[in-house]
Protein backbone atom coordinates (compact mmCIF):
# COMPACT_ATOMS: atom_id res chain seq x y z
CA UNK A 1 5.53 -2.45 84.39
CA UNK A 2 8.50 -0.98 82.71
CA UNK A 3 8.22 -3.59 79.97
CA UNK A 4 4.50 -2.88 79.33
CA UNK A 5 5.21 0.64 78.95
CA UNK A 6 8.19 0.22 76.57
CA UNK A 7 5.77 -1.57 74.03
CA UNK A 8 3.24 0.79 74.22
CA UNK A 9 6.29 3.35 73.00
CA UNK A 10 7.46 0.94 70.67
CA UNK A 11 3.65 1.09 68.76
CA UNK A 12 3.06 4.44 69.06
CA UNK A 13 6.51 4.35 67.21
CA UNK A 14 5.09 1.88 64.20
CA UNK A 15 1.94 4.01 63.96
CA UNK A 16 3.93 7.50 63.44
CA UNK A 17 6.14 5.61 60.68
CA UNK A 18 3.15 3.80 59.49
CA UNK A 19 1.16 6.90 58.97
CA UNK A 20 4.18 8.80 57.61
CA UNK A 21 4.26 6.17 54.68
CA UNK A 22 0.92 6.05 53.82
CA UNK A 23 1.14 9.80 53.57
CA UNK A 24 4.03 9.48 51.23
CA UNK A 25 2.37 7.05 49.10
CA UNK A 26 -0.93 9.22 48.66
CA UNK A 27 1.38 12.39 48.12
CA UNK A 28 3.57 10.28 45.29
CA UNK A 29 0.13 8.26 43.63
CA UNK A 30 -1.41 11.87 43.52
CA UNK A 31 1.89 13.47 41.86
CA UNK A 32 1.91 10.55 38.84
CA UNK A 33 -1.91 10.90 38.22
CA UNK A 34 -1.57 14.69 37.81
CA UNK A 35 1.34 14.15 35.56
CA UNK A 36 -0.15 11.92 33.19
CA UNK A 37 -3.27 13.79 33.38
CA UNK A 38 -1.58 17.19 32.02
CA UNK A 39 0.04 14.89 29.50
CA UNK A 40 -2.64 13.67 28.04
CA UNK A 41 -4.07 17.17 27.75
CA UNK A 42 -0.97 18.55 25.22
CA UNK A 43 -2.37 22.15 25.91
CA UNK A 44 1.36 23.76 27.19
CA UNK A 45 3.08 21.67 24.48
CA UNK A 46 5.89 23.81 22.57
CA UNK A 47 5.23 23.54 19.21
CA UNK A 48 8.90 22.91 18.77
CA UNK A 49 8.78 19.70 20.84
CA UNK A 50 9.57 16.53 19.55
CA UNK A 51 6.57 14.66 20.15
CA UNK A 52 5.74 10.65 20.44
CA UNK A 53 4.52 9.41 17.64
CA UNK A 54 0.51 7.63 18.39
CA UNK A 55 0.92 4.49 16.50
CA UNK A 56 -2.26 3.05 18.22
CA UNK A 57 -5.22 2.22 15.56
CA UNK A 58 -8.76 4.11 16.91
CA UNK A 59 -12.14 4.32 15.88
CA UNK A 60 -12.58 6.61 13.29
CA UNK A 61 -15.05 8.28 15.00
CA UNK A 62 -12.89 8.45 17.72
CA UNK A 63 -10.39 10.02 15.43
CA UNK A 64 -12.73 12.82 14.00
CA UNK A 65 -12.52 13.96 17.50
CA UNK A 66 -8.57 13.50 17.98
CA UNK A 67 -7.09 16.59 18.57
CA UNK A 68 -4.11 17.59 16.38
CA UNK A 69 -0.67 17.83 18.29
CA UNK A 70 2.12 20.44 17.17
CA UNK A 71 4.89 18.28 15.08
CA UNK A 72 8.11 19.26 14.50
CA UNK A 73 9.58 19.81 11.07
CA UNK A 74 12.94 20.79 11.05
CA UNK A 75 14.21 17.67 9.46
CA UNK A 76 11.21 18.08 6.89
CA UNK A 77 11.94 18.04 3.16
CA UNK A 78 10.40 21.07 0.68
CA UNK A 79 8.45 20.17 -1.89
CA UNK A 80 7.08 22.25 -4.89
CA UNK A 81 5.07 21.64 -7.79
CA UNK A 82 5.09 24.52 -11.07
CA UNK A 83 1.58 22.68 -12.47
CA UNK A 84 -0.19 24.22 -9.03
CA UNK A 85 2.51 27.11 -8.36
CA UNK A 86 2.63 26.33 -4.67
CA UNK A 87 5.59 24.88 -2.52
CA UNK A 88 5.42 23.26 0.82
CA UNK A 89 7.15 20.84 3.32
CA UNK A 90 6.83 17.15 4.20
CA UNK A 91 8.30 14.49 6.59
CA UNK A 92 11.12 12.76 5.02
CA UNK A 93 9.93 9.47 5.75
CA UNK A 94 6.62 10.54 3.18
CA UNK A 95 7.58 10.63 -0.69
CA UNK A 96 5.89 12.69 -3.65
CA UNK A 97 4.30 11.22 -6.49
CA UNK A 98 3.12 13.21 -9.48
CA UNK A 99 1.01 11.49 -11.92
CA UNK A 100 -2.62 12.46 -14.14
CA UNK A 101 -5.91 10.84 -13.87
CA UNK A 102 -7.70 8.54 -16.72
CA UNK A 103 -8.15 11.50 -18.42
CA UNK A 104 -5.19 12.84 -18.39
CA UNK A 105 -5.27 15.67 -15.57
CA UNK A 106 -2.43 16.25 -13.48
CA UNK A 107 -2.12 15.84 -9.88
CA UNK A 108 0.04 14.76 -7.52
CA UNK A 109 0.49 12.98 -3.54
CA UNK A 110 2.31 13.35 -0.57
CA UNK A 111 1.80 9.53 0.85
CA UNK A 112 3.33 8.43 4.02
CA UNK A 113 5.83 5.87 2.22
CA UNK A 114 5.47 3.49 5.80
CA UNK A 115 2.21 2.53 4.98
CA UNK A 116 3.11 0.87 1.94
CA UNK A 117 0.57 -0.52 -0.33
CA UNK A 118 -1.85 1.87 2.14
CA UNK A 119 -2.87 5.14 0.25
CA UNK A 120 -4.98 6.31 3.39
CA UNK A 121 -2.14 8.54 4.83
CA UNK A 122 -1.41 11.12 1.98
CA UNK A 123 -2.89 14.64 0.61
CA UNK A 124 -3.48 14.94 -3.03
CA UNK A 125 -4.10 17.94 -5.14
CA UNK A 126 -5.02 18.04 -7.95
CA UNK A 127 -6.95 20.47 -10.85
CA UNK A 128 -10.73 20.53 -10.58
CA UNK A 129 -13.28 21.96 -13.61
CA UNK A 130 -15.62 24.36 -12.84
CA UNK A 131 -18.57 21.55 -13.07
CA UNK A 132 -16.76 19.75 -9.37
CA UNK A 133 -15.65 22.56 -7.83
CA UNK A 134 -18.45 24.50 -5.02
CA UNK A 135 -18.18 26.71 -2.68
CA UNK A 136 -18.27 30.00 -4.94
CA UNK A 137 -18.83 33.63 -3.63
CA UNK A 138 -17.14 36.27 -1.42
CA UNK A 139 -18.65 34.98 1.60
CA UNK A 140 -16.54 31.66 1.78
CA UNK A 141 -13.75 31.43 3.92
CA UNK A 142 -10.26 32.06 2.86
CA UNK A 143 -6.83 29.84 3.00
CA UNK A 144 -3.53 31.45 2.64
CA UNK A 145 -5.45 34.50 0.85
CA UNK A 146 -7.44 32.21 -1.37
CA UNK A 147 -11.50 31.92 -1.35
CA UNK A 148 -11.70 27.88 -0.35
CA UNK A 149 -15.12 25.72 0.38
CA UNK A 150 -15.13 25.17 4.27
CA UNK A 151 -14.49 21.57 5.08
CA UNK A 152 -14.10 19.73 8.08
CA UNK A 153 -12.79 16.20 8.59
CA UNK A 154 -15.58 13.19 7.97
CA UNK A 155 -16.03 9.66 8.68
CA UNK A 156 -15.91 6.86 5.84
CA UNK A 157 -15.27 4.00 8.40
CA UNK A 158 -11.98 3.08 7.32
CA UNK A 159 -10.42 6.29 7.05
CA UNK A 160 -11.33 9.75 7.85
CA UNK A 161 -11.11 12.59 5.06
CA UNK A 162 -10.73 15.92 4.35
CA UNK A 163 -11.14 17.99 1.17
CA UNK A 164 -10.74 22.03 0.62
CA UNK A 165 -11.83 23.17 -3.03
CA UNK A 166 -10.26 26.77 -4.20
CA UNK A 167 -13.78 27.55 -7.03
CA UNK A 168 -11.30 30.09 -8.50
CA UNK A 169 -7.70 28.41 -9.02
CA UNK A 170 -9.70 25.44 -10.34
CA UNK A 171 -7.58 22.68 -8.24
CA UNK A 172 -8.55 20.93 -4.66
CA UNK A 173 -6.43 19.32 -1.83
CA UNK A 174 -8.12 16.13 -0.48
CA UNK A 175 -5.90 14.54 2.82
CA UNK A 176 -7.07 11.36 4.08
CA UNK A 177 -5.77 9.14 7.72
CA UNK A 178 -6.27 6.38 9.35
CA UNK A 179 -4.56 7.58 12.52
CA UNK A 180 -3.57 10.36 15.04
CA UNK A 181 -0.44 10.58 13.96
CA UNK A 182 -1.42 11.08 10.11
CA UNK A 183 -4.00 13.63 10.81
CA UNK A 184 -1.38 15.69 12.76
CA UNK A 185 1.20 15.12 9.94
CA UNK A 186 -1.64 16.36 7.27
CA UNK A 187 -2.51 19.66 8.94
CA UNK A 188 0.87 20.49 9.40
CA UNK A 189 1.80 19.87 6.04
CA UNK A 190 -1.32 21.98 5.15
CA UNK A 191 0.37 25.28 6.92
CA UNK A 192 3.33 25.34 5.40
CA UNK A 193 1.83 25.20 1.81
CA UNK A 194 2.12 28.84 0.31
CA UNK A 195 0.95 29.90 -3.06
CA UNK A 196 3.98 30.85 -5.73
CA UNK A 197 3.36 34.22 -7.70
CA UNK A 198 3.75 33.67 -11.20
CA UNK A 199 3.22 36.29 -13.55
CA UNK A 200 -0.33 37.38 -15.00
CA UNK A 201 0.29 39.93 -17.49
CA UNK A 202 0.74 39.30 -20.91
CA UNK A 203 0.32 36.37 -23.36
CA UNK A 204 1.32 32.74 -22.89
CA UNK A 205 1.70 29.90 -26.08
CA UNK A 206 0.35 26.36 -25.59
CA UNK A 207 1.50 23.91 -27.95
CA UNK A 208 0.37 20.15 -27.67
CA UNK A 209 2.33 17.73 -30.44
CA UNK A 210 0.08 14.56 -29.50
CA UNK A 211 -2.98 16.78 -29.82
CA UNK A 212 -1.80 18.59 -33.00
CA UNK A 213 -3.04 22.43 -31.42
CA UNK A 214 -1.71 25.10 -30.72
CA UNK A 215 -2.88 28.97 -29.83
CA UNK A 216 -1.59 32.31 -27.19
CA UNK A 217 -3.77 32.76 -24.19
CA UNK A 218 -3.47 35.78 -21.36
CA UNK A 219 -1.27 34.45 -18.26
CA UNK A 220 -4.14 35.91 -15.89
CA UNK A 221 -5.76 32.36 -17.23
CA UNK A 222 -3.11 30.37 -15.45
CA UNK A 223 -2.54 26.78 -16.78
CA UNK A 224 -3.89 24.98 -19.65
CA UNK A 225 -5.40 21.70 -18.94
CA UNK A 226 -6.11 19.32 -21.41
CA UNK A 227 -9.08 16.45 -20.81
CA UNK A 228 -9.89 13.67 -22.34
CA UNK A 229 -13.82 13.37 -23.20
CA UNK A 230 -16.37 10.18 -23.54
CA UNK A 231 -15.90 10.53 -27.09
CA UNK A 232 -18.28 9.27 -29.64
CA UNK A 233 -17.69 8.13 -33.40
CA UNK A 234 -20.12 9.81 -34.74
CA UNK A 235 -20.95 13.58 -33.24
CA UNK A 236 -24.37 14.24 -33.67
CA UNK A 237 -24.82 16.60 -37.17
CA UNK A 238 -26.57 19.27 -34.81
CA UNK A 239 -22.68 19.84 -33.23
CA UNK A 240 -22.89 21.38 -37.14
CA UNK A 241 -25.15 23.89 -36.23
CA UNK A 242 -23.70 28.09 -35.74
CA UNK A 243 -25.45 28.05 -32.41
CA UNK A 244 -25.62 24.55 -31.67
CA UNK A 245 -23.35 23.66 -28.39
CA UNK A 246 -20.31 21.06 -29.02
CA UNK A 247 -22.18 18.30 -26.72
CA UNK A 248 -20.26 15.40 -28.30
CA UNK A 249 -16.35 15.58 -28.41
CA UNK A 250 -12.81 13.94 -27.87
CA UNK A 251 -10.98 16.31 -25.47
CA UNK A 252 -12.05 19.52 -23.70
CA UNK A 253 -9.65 22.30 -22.65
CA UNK A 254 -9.74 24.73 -19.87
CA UNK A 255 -7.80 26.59 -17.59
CA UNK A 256 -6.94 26.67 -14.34
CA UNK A 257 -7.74 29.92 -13.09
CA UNK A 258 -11.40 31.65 -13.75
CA UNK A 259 -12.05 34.74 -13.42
CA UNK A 260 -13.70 36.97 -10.88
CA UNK A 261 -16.17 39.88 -11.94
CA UNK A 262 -16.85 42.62 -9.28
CA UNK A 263 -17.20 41.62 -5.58
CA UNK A 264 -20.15 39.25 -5.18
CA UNK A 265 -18.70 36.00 -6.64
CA UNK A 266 -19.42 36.61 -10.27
CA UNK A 267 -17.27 34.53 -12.82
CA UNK A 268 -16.19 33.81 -16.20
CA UNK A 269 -15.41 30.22 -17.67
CA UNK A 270 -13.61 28.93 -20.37
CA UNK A 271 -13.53 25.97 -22.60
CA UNK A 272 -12.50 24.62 -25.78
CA UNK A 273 -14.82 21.23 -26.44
CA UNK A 274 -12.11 19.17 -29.49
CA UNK A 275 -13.56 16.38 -31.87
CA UNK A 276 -10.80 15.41 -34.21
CA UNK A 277 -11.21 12.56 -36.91
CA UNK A 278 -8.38 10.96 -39.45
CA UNK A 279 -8.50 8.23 -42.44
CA UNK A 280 -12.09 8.55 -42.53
CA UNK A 281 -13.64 10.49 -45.50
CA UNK A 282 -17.07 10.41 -43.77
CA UNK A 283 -18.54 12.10 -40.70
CA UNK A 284 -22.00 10.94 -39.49
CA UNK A 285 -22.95 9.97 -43.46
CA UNK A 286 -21.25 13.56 -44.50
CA UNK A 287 -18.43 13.77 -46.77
CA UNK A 288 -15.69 16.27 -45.53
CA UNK A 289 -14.67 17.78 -49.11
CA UNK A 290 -18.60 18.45 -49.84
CA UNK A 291 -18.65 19.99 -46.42
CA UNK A 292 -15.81 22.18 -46.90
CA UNK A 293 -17.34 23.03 -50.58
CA UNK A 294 -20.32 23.89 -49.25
CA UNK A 295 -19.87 25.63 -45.78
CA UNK A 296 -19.22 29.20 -47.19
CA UNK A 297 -22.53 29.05 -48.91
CA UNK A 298 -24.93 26.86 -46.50
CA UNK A 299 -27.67 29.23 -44.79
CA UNK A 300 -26.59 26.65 -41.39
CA UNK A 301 -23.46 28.96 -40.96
CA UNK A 302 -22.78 32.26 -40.51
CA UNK A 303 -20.11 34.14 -42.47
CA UNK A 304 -16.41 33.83 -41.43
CA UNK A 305 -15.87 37.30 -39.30
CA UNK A 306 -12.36 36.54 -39.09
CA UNK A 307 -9.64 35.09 -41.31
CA UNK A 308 -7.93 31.93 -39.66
CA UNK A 309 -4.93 30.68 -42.35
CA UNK A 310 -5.20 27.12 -41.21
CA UNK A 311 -9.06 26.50 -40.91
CA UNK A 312 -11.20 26.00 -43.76
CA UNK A 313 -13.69 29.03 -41.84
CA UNK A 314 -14.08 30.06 -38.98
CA UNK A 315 -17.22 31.13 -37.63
CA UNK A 316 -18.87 33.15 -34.82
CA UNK A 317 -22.39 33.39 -32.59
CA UNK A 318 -23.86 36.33 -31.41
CA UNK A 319 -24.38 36.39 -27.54
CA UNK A 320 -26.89 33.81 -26.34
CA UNK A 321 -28.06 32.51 -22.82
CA UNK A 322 -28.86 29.07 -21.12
CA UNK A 323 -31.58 29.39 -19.59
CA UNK A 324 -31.12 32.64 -18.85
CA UNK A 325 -28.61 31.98 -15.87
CA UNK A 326 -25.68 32.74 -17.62
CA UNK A 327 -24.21 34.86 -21.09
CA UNK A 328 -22.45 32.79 -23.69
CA UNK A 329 -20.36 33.49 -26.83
CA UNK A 330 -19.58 30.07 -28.69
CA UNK A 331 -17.07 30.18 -31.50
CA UNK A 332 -17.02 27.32 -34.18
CA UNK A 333 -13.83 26.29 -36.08
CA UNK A 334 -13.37 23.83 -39.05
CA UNK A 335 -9.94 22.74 -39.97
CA UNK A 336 -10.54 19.98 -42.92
CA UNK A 337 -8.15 18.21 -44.78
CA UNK A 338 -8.86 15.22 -47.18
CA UNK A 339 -9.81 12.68 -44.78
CA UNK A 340 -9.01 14.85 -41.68
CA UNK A 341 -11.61 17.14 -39.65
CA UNK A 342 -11.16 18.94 -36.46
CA UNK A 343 -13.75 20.53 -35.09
CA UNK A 344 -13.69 23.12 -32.14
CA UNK A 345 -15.74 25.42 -29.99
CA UNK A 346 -13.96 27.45 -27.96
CA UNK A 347 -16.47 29.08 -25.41
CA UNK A 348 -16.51 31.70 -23.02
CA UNK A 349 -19.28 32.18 -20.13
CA UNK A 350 -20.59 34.79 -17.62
CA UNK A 351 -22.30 33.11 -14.76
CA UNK A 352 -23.98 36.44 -12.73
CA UNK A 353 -23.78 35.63 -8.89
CA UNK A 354 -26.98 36.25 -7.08
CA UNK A 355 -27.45 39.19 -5.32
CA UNK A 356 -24.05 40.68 -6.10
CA UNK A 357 -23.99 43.94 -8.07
CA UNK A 358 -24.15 42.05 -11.54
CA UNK A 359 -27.33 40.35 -10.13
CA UNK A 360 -29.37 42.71 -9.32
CA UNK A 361 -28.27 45.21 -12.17
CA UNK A 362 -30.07 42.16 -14.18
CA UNK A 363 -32.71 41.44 -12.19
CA UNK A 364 -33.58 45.10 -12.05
CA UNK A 365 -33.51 45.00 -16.34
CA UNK A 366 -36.08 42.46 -16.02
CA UNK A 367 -38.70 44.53 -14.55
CA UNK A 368 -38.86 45.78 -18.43
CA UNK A 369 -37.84 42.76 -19.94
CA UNK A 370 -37.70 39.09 -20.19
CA UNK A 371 -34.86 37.33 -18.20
CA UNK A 372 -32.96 36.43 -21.41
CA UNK A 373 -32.79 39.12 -23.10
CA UNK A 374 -31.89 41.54 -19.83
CA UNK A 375 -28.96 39.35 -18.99
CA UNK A 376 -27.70 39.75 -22.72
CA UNK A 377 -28.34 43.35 -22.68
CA UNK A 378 -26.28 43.73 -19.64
CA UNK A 379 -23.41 41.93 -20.47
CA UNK A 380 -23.39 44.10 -24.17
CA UNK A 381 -24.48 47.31 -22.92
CA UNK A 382 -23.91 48.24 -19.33
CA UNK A 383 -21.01 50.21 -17.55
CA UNK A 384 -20.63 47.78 -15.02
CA UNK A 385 -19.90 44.58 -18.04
CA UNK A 386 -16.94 46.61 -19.22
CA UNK A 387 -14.86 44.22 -17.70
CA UNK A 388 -16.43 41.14 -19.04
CA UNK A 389 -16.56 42.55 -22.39
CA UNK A 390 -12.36 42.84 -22.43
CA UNK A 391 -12.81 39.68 -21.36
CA UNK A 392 -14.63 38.62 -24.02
CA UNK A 393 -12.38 40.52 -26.68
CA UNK A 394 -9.02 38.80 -25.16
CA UNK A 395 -10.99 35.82 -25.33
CA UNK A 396 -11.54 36.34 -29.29
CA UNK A 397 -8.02 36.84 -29.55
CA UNK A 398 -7.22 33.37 -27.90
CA UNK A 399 -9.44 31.92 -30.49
CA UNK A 400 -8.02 33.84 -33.88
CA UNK A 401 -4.36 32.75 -32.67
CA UNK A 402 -5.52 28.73 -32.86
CA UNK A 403 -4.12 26.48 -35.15
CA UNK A 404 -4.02 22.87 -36.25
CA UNK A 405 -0.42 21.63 -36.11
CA UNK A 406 -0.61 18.14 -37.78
């Protein structure tokens, strides 16, 4: 009897224990799968942490949807770049490479140097014209103080990309990954860029040897950018004519900021469209010492307004409109020598936002008149233009001061 109730003790005994470790086991199982699953969620992650690095290849779709993770940069390098006048920091492990397009336009890249041959980890920035660069207006958002088109991150299948395009500084940064990791990297790097202030006041002077031009410019027009064109051997003899536009040329110049006019996204662009010719005697059939001869006299031009020292003549368009969208004033220079002919026309444009103040001062005007002539009758006349018409007189300026150099 006394041994039959001993090992009904000695069960109730293994049961207790038994039960004790399979509570012990739950409690420990449910501890780890609460810990990883806080983990995984990164939301109480210091942003001073020292975080894993995800070297684990995913979908891109799946990495449009990755979230980005804080990164630490204290061993980060700075970086800085006087072409963009902004400075900003980068892993050491990445590298910066500044180099120009096939037409000659600087940029530059921060590339993750591990991926090697791979370009799909980097950011580049680069300048923009006005012709690639949307997203114009007051109503855009704003980066670091700056008016930027609002992009998010896409899918190309092999790598996933994002681009932000500043309308009014004229440049873009485009950052492209093909992981986690990368896209964390990127938008870090993309907070701790910061705009340098340069000064805006007064006149700059570009000189370019290898193009053989020179001329002063206000600093409120930032950087001078020189582009090469699809050039053409032969412009077409319309490029001739007082008003006719400079379709047909060798290099264009711009600059890198444009300007703003009042508060509704209103602008003013600049170029200088460049055809220059050597050892050649002949332009489309027409001899350059006959053309200088007869310029002064030829009822195609209009009479020099200004003297230029180094140009043959120089001469000037009234105000005109395309289409009536926008207010032009084109400015034609000859500089001929023997067998040598360069041929500019520096431009300057007024491109009236719709519905801002500028807008509807003009679209009230054409209640009495046609749209062409109200947008030209705003920009000459009206107290609100006063701004664009300094413009337009600093602009002149620019274009007295240029000179062939060689």
């Amino acid at each position: 009897m006394n041994k039959i109730i001993n090992t009904i003790k000695l069960h109730r005994i293994i049961l207790v224990y038994g039960i004790i470790i399979v509570m012990l086991l739950i409690t420990v199982g449910i501890y780890y799968v609460s810990k990883m699953m806080s983990t995984s969620e990164l939301e109480f992650v210091p942003e001073s942490a020292s975080l894993p690095l995800i070297t684990t290849d995913l979908p891109m779709n799946s990495l449009l949807n990755a979230k980005v993770i804080p990164v630490d940069i204290m061993d980060w390098k700075d970086g800085s770049n006087s072409d963009f006048d902004i400075s900003f920091k980068y892993p050491s492990t990445w590298k910066v490479v500044t180099s120009s397009d096939t037409k000659g336009v600087p940029f530059f890249t921060i590339t993750d140097s591990l991926q090697g041959g791979n370009s799909n980890n980097q950011i580049i920035i680069g300048f923009t014209s006005y012709q690639n660069c949307n997203g114009n207006g007051d109503n855009q958002p704003e980066f670091k103080g700056l008016k930027v088109s609002d992009s998010k991150w896409n899918d190309y299948k092999t790598f996933i990309s994002r681009s932000l395009c500043f309308p009014y500084k004229q440049f873009y940064i485009k950052m492209t990954a093909i992981s986690a990791e990368a896209k964390s990297i990127e938008e870090q790097i993309l907070t701790t860029i910061n705009f340098t202030k340069y000064d805006i006041t007064g006149w700059k002077n570009f000189t370019d040897s290898s193009l053989g031009i020179s001329f002063d410019y206000p600093a409120y027009l930032g950087h001078v950018i020189v582009e090469k064109a699809n050039s053409q051997s032969c412009p077409e003899m319309k490029t001739y004519a007082r008003n006719g536009q400079l379709l047909s040329h060798d290099y264009i110049i711009w600059f890198s900021e444009r300007q703003r006019v009042g508060s509704g996204g209103s602008y003013m662009i600049y170029n200088i469209p460049v055809i220059k010719t050597e050892n050649n005697t002949e332009i489309c059939g027409t001899d350059l010492l006959t053309l200088r001869e007869n310029m002064p006299s030829d009822p195609r031009y209009q009479s020099s307004v200004f003297v230029q020292p180094n140009a043959s003549n120089a001469y000037i368009s009234t105000v005109d409109t395309t289409i009536g969208t926008s207010a032009n004033q084109f400015y034609t220079l000859y500089f001929i020598e023997r067998n040598k002919l360069t041929v500019m026309q520096p431009n300057i444009t007024f491109i009236p936002y719709a519905y801002s103040a500028e807008g509807n001062e003009i679209m009230q005007k054409e209640n009495l008149k046609n749209q062409i002539s109200s947008i030209v009758d705003f920009v000459l006349h009206s107290d609100n233009a006063k701004m664009i018409r300094d413009y337009f007189a600093d602009f002149k300026i620019l274009v007295e001061s240029i000179k062939v150099t060689n």
